[in-house]
C-alpha atoms as a PDB file:
ATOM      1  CA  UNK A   1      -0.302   4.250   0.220  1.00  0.00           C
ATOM      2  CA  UNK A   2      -2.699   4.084   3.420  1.00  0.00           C
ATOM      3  CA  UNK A   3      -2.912   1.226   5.750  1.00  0.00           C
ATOM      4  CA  UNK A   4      -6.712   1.454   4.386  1.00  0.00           C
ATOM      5  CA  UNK A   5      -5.530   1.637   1.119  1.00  0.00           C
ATOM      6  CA  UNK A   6      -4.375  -2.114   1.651  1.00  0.00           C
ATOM      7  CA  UNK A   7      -7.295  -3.597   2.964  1.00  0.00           C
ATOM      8  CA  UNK A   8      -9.702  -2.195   0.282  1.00  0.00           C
ATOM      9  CA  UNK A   9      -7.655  -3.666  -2.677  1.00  0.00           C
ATOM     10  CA  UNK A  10      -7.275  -7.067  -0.391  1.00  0.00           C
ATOM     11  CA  UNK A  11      -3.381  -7.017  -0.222  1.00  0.00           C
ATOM     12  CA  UNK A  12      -1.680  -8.374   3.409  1.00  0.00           C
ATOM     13  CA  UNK A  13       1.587  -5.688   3.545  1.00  0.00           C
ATOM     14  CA  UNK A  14       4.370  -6.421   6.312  1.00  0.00           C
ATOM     15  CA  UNK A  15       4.318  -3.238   8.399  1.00  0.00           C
ATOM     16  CA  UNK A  16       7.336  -2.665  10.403  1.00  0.00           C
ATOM     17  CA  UNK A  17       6.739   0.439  13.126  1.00  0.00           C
ATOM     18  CA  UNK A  18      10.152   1.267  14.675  1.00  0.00           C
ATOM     19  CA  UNK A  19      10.900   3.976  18.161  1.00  0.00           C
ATOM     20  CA  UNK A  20      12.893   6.810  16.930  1.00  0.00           C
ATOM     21  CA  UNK A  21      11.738   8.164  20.185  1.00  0.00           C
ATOM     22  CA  UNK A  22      10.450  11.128  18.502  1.00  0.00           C
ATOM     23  CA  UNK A  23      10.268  12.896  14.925  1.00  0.00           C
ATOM     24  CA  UNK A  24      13.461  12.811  14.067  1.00  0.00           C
ATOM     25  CA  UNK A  25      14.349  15.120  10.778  1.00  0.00           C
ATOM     26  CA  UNK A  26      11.810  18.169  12.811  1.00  0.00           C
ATOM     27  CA  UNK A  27      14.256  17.509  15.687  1.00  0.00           C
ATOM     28  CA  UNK A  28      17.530  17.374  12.876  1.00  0.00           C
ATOM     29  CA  UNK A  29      16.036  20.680  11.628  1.00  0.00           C
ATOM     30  CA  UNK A  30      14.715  22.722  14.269  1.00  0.00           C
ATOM     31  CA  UNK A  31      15.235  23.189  17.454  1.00  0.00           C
ATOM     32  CA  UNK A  32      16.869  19.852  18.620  1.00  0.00           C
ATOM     33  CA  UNK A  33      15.934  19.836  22.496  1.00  0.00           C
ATOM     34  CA  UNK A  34      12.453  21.359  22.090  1.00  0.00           C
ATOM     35  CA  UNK A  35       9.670  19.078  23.729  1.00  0.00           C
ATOM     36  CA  UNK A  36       7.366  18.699  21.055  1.00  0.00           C
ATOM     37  CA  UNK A  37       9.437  16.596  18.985  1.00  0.00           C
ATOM     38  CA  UNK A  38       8.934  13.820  21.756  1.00  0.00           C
ATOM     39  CA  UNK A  39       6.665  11.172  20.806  1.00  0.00           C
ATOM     40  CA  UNK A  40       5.211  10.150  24.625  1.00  0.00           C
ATOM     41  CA  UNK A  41       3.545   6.117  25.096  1.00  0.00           C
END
């Protein structure tokens, strides 16, 4: 369910956003090192 999804049917969720410092299972999968996988603030 959307973040947008929420507000339209009125609900107030508890969203939690942790730093994995990148996308981890891509990176667990293919090609560990490779750049892309780097989530940048």
């Amino acid at each position: 369910m959307s973040v947008g999804t929420f507000a339209r049917r009125g609900l107030a969720p508890v969203i939690v956003v942790m730093d994995n410092r990148g996308y981890t299972v891509e990176r667990a999968i293919h090609h560990p090192e490779a750049a892309y996988h780097d989530v940048t603030a």
